[in-house]
C-alpha atoms as a PDB file:
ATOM      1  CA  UNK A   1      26.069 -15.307 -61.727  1.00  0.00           C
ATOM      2  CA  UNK A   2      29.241 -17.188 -62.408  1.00  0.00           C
ATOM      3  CA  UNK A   3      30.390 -20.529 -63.473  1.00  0.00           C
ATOM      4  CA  UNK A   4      33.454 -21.127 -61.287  1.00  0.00           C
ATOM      5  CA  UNK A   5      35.371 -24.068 -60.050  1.00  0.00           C
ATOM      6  CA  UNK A   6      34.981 -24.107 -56.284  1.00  0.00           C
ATOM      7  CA  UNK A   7      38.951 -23.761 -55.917  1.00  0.00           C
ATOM      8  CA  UNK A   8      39.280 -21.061 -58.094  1.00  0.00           C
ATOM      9  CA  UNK A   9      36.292 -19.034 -55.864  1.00  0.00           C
ATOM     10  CA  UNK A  10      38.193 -19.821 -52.741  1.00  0.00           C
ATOM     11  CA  UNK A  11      41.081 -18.366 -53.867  1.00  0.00           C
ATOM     12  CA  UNK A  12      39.837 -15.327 -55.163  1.00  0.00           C
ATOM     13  CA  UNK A  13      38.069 -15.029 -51.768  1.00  0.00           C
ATOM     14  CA  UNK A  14      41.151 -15.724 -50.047  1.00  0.00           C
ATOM     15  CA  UNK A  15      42.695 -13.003 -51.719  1.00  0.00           C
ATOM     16  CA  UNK A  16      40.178 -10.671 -50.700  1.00  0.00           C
ATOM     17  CA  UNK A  17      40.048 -11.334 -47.126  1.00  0.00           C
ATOM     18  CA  UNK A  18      43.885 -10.857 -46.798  1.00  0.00           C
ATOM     19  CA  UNK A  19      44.174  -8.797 -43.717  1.00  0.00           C
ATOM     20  CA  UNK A  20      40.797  -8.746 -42.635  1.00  0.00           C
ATOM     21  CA  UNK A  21      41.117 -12.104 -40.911  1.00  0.00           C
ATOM     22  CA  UNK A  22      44.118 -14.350 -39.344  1.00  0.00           C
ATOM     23  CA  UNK A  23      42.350 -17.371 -41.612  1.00  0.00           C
ATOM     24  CA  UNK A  24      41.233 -16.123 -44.872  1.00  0.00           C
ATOM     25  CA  UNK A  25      41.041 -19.538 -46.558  1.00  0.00           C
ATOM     26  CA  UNK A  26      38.742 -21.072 -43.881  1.00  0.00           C
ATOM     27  CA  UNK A  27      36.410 -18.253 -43.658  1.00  0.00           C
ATOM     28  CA  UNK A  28      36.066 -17.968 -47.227  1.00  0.00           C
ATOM     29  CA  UNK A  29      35.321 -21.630 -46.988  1.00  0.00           C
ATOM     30  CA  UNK A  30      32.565 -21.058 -44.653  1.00  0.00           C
ATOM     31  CA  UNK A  31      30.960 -18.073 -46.631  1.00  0.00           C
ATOM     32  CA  UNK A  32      30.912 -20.612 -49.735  1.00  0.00           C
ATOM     33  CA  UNK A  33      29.632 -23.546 -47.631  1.00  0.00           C
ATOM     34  CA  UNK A  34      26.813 -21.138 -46.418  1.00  0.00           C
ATOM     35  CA  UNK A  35      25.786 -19.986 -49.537  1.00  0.00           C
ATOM     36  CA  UNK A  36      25.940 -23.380 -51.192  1.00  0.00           C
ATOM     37  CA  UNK A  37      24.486 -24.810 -48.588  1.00  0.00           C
ATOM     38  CA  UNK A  38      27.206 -27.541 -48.049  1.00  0.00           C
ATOM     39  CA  UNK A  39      29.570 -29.564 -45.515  1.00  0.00           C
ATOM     40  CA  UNK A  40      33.056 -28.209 -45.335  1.00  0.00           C
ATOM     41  CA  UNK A  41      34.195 -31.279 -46.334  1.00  0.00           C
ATOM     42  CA  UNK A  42      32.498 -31.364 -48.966  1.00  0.00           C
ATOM     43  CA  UNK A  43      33.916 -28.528 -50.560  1.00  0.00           C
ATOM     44  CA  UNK A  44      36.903 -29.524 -50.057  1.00  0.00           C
ATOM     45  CA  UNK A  45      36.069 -32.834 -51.868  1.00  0.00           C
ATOM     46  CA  UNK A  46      34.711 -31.065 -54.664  1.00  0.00           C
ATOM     47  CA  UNK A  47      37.114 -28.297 -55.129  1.00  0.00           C
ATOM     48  CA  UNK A  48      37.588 -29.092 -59.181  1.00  0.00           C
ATOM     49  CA  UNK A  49      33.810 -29.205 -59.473  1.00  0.00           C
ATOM     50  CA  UNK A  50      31.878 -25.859 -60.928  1.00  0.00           C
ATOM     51  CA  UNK A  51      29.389 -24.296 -58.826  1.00  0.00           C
ATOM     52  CA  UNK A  52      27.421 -20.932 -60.033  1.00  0.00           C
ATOM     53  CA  UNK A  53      27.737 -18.295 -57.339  1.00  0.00           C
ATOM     54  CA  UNK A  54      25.380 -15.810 -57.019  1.00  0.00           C
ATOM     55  CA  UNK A  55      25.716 -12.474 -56.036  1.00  0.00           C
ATOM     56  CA  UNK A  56      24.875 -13.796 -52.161  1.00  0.00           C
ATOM     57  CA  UNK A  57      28.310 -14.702 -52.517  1.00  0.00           C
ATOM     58  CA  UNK A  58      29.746 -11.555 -53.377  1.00  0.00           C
ATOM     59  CA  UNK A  59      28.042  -9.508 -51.585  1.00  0.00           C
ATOM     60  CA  UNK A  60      28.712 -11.585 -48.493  1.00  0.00           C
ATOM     61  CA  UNK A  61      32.494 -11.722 -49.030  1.00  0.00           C
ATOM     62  CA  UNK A  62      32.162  -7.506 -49.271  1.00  0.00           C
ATOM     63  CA  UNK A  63      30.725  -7.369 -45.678  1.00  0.00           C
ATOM     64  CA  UNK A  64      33.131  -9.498 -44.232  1.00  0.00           C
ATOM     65  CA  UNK A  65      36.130  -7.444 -46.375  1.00  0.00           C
ATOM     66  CA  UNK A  66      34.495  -4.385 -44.546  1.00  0.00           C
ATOM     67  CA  UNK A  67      35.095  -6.465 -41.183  1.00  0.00           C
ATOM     68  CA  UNK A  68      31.734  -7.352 -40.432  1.00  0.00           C
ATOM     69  CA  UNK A  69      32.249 -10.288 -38.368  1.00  0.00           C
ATOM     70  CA  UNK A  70      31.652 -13.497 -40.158  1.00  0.00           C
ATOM     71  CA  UNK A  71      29.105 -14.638 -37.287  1.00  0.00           C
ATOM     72  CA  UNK A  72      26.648 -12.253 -38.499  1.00  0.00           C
ATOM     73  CA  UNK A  73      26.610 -12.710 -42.055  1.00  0.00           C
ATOM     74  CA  UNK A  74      25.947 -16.699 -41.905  1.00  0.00           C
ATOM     75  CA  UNK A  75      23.684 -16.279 -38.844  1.00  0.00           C
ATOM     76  CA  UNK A  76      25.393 -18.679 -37.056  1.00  0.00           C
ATOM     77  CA  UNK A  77      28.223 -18.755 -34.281  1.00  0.00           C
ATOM     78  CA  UNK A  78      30.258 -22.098 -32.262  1.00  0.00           C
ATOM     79  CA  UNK A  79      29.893 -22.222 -28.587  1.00  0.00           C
ATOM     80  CA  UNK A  80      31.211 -25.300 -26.404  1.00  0.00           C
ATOM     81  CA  UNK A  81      30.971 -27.345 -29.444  1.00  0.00           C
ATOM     82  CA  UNK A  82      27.360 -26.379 -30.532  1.00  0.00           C
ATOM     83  CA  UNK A  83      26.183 -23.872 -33.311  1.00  0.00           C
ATOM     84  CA  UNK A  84      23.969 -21.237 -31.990  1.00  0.00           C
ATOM     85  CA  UNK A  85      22.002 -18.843 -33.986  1.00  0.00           C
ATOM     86  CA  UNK A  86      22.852 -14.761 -33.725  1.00  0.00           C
ATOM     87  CA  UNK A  87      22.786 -11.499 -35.350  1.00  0.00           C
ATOM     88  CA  UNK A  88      23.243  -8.130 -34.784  1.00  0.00           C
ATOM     89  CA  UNK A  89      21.082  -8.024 -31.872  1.00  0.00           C
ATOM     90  CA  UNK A  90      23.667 -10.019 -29.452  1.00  0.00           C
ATOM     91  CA  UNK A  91      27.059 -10.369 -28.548  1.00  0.00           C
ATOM     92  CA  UNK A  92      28.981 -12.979 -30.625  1.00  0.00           C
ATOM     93  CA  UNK A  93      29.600 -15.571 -28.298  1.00  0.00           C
ATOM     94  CA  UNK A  94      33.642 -16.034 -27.234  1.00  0.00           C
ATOM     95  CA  UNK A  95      35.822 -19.109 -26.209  1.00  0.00           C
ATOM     96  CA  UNK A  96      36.455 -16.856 -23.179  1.00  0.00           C
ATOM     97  CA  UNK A  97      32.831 -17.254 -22.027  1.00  0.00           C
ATOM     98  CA  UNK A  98      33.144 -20.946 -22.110  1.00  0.00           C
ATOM     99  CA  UNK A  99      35.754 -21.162 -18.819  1.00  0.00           C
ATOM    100  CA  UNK A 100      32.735 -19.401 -17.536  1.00  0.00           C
ATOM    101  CA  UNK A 101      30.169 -22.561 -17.619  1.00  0.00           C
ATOM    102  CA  UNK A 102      33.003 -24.563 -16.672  1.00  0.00           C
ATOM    103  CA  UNK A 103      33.357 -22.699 -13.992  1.00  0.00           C
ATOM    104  CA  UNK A 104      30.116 -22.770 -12.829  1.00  0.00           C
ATOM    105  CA  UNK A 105      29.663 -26.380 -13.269  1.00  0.00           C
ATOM    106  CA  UNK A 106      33.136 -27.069 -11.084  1.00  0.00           C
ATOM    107  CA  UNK A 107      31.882 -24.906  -8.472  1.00  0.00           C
ATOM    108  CA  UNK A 108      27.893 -25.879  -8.503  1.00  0.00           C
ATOM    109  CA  UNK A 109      27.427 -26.150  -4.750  1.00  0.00           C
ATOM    110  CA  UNK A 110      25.922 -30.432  -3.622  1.00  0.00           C
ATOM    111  CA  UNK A 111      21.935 -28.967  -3.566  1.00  0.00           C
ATOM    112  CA  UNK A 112      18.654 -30.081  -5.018  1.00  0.00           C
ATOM    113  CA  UNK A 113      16.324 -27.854  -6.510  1.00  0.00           C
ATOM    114  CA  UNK A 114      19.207 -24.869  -7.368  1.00  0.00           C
ATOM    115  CA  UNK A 115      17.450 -22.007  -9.292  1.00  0.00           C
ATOM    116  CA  UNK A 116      20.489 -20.724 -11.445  1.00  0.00           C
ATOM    117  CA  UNK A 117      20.054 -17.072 -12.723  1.00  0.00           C
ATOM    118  CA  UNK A 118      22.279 -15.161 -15.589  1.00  0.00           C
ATOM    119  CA  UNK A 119      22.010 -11.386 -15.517  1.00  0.00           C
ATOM    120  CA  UNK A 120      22.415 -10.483 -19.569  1.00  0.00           C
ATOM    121  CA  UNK A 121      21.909 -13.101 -21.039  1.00  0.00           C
ATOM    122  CA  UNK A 122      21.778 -11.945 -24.776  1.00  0.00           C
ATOM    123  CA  UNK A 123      21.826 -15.448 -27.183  1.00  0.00           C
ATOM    124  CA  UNK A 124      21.099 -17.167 -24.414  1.00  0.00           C
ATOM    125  CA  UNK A 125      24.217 -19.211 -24.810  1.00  0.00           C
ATOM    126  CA  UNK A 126      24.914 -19.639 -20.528  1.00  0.00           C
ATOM    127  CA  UNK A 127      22.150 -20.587 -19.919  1.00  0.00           C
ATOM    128  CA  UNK A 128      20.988 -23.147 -22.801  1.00  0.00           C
ATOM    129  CA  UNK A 129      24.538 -24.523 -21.812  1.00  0.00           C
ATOM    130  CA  UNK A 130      24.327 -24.933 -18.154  1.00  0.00           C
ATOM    131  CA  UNK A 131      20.688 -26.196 -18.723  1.00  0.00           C
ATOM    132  CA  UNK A 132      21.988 -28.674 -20.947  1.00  0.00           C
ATOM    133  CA  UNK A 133      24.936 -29.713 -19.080  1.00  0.00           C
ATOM    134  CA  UNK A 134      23.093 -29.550 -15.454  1.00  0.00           C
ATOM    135  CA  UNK A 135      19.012 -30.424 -16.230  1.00  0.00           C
ATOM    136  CA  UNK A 136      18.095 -30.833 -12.721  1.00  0.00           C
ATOM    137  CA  UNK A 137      18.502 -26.887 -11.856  1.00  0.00           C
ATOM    138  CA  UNK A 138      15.749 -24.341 -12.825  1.00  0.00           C
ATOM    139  CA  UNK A 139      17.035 -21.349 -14.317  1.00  0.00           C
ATOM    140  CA  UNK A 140      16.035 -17.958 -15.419  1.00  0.00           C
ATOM    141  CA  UNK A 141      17.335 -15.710 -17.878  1.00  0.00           C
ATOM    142  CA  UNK A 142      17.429 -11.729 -17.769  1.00  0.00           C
ATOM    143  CA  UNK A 143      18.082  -9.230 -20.252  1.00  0.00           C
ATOM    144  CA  UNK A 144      17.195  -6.112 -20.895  1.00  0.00           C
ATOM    145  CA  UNK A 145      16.729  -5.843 -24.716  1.00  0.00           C
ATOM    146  CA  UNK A 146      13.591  -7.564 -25.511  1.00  0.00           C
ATOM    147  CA  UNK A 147      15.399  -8.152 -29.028  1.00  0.00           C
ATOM    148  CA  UNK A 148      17.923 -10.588 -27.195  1.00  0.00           C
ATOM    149  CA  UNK A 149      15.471 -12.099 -25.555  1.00  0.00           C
ATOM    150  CA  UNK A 150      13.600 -13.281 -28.996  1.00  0.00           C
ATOM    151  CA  UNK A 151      17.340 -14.682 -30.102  1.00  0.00           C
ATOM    152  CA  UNK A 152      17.945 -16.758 -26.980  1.00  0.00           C
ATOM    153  CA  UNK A 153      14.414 -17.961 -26.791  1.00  0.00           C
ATOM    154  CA  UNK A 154      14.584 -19.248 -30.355  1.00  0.00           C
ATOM    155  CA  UNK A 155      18.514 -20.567 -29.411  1.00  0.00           C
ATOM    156  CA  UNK A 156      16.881 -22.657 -26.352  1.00  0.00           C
ATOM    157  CA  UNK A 157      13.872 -23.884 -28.813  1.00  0.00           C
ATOM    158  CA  UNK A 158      16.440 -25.265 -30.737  1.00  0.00           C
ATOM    159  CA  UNK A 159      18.047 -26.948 -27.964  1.00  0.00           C
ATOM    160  CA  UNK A 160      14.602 -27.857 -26.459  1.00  0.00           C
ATOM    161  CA  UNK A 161      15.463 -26.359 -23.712  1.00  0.00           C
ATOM    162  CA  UNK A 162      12.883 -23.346 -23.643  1.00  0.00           C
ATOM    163  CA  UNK A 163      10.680 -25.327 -20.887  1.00  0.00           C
ATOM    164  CA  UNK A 164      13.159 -25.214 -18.345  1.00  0.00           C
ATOM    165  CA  UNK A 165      14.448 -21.286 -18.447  1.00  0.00           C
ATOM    166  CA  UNK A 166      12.597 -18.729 -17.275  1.00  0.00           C
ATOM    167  CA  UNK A 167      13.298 -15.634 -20.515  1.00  0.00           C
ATOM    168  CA  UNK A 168      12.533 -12.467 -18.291  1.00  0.00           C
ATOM    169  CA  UNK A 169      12.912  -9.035 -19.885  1.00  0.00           C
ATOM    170  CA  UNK A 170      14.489  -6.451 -17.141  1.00  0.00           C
ATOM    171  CA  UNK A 171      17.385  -5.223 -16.072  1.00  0.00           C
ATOM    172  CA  UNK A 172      19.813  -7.040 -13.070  1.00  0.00           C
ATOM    173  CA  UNK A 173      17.453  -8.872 -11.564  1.00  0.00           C
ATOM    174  CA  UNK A 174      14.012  -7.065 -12.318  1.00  0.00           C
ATOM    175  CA  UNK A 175      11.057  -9.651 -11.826  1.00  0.00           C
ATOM    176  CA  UNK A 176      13.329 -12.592 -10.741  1.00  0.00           C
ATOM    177  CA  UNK A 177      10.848 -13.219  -7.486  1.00  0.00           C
ATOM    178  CA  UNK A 178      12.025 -16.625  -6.551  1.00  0.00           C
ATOM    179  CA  UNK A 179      15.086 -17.398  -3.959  1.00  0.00           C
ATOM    180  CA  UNK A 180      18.323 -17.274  -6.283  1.00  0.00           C
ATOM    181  CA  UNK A 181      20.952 -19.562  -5.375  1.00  0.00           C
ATOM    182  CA  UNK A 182      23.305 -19.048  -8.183  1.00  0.00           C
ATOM    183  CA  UNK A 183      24.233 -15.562 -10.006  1.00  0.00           C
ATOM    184  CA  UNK A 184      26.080 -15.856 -13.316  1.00  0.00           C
ATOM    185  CA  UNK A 185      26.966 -13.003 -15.668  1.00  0.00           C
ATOM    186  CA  UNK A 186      28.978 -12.303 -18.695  1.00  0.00           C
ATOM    187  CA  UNK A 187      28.321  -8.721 -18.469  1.00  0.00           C
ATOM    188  CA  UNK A 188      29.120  -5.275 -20.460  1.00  0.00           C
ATOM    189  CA  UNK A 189      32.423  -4.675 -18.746  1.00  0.00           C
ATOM    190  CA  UNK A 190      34.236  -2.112 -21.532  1.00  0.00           C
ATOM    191  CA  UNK A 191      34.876   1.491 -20.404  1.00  0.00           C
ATOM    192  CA  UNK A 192      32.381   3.594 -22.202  1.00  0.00           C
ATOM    193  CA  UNK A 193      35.725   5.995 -23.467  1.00  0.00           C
ATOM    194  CA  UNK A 194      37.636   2.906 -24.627  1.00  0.00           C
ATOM    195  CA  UNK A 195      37.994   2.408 -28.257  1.00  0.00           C
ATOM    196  CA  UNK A 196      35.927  -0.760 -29.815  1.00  0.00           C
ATOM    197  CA  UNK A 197      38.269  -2.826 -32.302  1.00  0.00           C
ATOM    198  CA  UNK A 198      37.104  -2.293 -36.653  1.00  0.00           C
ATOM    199  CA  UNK A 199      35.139  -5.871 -35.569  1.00  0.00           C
ATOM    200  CA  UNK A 200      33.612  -4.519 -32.144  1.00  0.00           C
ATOM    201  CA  UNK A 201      31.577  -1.633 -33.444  1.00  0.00           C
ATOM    202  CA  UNK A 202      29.089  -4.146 -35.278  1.00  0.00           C
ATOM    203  CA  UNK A 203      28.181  -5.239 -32.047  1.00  0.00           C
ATOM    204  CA  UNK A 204      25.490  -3.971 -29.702  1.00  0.00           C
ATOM    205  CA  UNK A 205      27.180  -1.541 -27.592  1.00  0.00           C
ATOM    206  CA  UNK A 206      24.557  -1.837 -25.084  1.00  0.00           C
ATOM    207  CA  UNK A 207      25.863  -5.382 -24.563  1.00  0.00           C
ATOM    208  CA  UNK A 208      29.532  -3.867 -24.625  1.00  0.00           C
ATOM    209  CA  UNK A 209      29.996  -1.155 -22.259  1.00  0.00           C
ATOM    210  CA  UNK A 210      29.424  -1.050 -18.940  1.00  0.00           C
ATOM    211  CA  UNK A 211      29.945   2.106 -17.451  1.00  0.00           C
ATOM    212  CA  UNK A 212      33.127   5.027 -17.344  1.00  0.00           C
ATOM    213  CA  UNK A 213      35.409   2.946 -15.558  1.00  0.00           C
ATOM    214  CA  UNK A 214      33.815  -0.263 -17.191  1.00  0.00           C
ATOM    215  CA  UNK A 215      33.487  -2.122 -13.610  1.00  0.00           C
ATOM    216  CA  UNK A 216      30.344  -0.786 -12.564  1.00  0.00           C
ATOM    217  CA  UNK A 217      27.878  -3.040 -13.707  1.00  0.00           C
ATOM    218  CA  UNK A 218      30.150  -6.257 -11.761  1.00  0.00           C
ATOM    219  CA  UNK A 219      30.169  -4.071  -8.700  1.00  0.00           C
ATOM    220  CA  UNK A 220      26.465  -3.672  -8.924  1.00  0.00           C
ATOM    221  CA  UNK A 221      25.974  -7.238  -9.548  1.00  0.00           C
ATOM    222  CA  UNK A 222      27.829  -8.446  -6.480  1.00  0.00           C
ATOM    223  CA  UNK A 223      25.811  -6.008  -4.455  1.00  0.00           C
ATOM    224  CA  UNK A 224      22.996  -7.607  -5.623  1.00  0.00           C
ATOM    225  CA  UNK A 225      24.733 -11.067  -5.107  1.00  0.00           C
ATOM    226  CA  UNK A 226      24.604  -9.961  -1.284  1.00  0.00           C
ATOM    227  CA  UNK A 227      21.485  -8.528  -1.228  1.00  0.00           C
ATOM    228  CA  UNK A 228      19.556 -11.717  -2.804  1.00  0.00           C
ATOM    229  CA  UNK A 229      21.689 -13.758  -0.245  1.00  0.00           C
ATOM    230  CA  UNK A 230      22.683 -16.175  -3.477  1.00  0.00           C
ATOM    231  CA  UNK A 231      25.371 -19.354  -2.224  1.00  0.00           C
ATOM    232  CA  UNK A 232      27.702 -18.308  -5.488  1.00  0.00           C
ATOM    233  CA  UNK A 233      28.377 -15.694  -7.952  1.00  0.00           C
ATOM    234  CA  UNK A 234      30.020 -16.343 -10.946  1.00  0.00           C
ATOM    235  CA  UNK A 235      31.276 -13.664 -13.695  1.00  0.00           C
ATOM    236  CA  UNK A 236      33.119 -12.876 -16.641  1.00  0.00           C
ATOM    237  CA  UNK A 237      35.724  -9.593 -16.720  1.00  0.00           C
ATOM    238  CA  UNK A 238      37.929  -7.530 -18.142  1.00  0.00           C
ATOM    239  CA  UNK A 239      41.460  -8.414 -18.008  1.00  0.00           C
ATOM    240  CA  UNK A 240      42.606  -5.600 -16.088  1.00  0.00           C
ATOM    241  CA  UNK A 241      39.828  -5.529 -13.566  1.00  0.00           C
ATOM    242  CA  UNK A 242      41.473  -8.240 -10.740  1.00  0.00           C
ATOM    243  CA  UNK A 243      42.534  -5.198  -8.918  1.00  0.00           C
ATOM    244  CA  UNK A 244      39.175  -3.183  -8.758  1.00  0.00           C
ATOM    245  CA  UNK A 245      37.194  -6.423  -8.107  1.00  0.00           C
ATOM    246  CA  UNK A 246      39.301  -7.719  -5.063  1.00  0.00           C
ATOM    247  CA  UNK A 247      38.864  -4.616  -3.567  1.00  0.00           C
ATOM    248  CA  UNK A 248      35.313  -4.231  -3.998  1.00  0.00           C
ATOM    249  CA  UNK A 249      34.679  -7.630  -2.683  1.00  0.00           C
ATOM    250  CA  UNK A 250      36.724  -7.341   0.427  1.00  0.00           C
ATOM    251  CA  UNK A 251      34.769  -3.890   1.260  1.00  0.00           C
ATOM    252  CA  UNK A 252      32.130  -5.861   1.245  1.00  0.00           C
ATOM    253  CA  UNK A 253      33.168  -8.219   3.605  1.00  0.00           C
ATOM    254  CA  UNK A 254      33.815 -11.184   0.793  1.00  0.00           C
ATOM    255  CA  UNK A 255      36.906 -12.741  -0.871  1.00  0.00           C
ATOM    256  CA  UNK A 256      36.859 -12.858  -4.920  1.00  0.00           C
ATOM    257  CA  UNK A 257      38.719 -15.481  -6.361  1.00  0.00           C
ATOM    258  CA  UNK A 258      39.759 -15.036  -9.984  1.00  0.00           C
ATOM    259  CA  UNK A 259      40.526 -18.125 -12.996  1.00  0.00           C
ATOM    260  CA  UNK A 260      42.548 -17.008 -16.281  1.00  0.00           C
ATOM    261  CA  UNK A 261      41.496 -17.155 -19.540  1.00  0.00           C
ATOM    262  CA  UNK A 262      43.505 -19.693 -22.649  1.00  0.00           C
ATOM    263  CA  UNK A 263      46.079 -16.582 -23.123  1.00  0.00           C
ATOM    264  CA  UNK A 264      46.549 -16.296 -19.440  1.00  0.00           C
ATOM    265  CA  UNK A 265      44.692 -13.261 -18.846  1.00  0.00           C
ATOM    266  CA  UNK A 266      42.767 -12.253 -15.375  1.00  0.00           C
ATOM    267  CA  UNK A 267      39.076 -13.323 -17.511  1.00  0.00           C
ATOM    268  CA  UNK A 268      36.563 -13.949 -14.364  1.00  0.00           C
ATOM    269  CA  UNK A 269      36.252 -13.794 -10.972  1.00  0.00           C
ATOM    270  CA  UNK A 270      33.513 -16.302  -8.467  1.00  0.00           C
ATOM    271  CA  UNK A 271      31.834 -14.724  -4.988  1.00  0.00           C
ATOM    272  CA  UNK A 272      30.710 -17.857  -2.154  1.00  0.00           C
ATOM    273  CA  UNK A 273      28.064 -16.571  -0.216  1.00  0.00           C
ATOM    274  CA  UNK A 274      28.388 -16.598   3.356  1.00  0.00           C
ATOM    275  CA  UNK A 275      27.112 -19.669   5.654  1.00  0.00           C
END
C-alpha cells in the first residue's frame, strides 16, 4: 500500500496508459474513482490530498495497460446517459447502438398494446431503454447465453423494469409465442475470418461474429421478420453491409432503408412490414 497524493497517482497512471487509450488521464481517473470509491469531481477537488492505494489499484491499471477494456474492470459501462452493469459475459454497450433506440422510438408505429421483441439481447441495454423510454409496450428479451440473460435481468432490476420484459433464453425467436409487432436486434454481424481489434478479443465472440460473410444472422432475422408477420424491423450492422442487405430485402419482396452512424458510416438498416 502507498501513501500518495491523488495527483501524483494520476499521473503515474497516465503515464502508463500512454497508448493504450486516446484519454489516459480520464480513464486513470475513473480506475482511481472506482477504487476509492469517489465522484470524479471529487478527485479532482482533492488532487493535493493523500489517499493509500492498494494493490486493487495496481493491479487494475495492469489489466487495462494489457487493453482490457476499462468497462470490465469497474463493472460498469454508459448507455444513453445511464450506467449499466457488465462483464465479460456481454458486449460492452456502444454509442452506435444508441441511434438504434432512437430509431425505434422515431419509427414506433400509432398502436396500443405493441409487444416489442430484441433478438440478442446480452446486458439487456435495448430493451431496459425502450421500456423505459416507451412503458406502455410489452416486451421480451431473447438471448441465447443464459449468462447474458442473468446480466440483463439484474440491469432491468436495477431499472425496475424486470416486470415488464419478458428474459427468454433461446436463440432468434425460440419460445417467443405471442404476436410480435416489433423486431429489434443489435446482432453478431463480424465475419468469423475478420480480425478482432487488441480490445475486441475480451469480448464474447459468440456475441461478435455472426457467420463467414458476417451477414447471415440479419438475413435470418428478416426472414423471420416475414415469417412472424411483425409491422417493423429494426437492426444494427456492419458498415459495409448496405449493399448485401438491400439486396436481400428486395429478394424478398421488401425495401430496407438504412440511417448512419456519428462518423457517417452505413450503422443500421429498418424493414416496414407489409399492410
Amino acid at each position: 500500500m502507498s501513501s500518495l497524493e491523488i495527483k501524483e497517482v494520476l499521473r503515474e497512471a497516465s503515464r502508463r496508459l500512454l497508448g493504450v487509450t486516446d484519454i489516459p488521464q480520464k480513464e486513470a481517473m475513473l480506475l482511481l474513482s472506482h477504487v476509492l470509491k469517489q465522484e470524479l469531481s471529487w478527485l479532482v477537488a482533492h488532487e493535493n490530498d493523500v489517499v493509500e492505494v492498494d494493490e486493487t489499484f495496481f493491479k487494475s491499471l495492469e489489466r487495462r495497460a494489457m487493453h482490457e477494456p476499462l468497462e470490465y474492470i469497474i463493472g460498469k459501462a454508459s448507455f444513453y446517459g445511464h450506467e449499466f452493469d457488465v462483464d465479460k459475459r456481454v458486449l460492452i454497450p456502444r454509442p452506435e447502438t444508441e441511434l438504434l433506440v432512437d430509431k425505434v422510438l422515431k419509427l414506433l408505429p400509432e398502436k396500443e398494446s405493441l409487444h416489442i421483441v430484441e433478438i440478442g439481447c446480452g446486458s439487456g441495454i435495448i430493451s431496459i431503454m425502450l421500456s423505459l423510454l416507451y412503458p406502455s409496450a410489452s416486451y421480451s428479451a431473447v438471448d441465447i447465453s443464459e449468462d447474458a440473460l442473468h446480466v440483463s435481468y439484474k440491469n432491468a432490476e436495477k431499472f425496475g423494469v424486470q416486470s415488464r420484459i419478458d428474459f427468454i433464453h433461446g436463440s432468434y425467436l425460440d419460445n417467443v409465442i405471442k404476436k410480435i409487432d416489433i423486431i429489434v436486434s443489435n446482432p453478431p454481424y463480424i465475419a468469423n475470418h475478420e480480425p478482432l481489434a487488441v480490445g475486441l478479443s475480451f469480448e464474447p465472440s459468440l456475441a461478435l461474429y455472426g457467420g463467414n460473410r458476417g451477414d447471415e444472422m440479419l438475413k435470418n432475422i428478416i426472414d423471420l421478420f416475414i415469417v412472424r408477420n411483425a409491422s417493423l424491423l429494426v437492426c444494427e450492422m456492419g458498415y459495409d453491409q448496405k449493399k448485401a442487405i438491400s439486396e436481400y430485402a428486395w429478394l424478398k419482396g421488401y425495401k430496407a432503408e438504412f440511417y448512419k452512424d456519428l462518423a457517417g458510416l452505413d450503422r443500421g438498416f429498418w424493414i416496414k412490414g407489409k399492410e
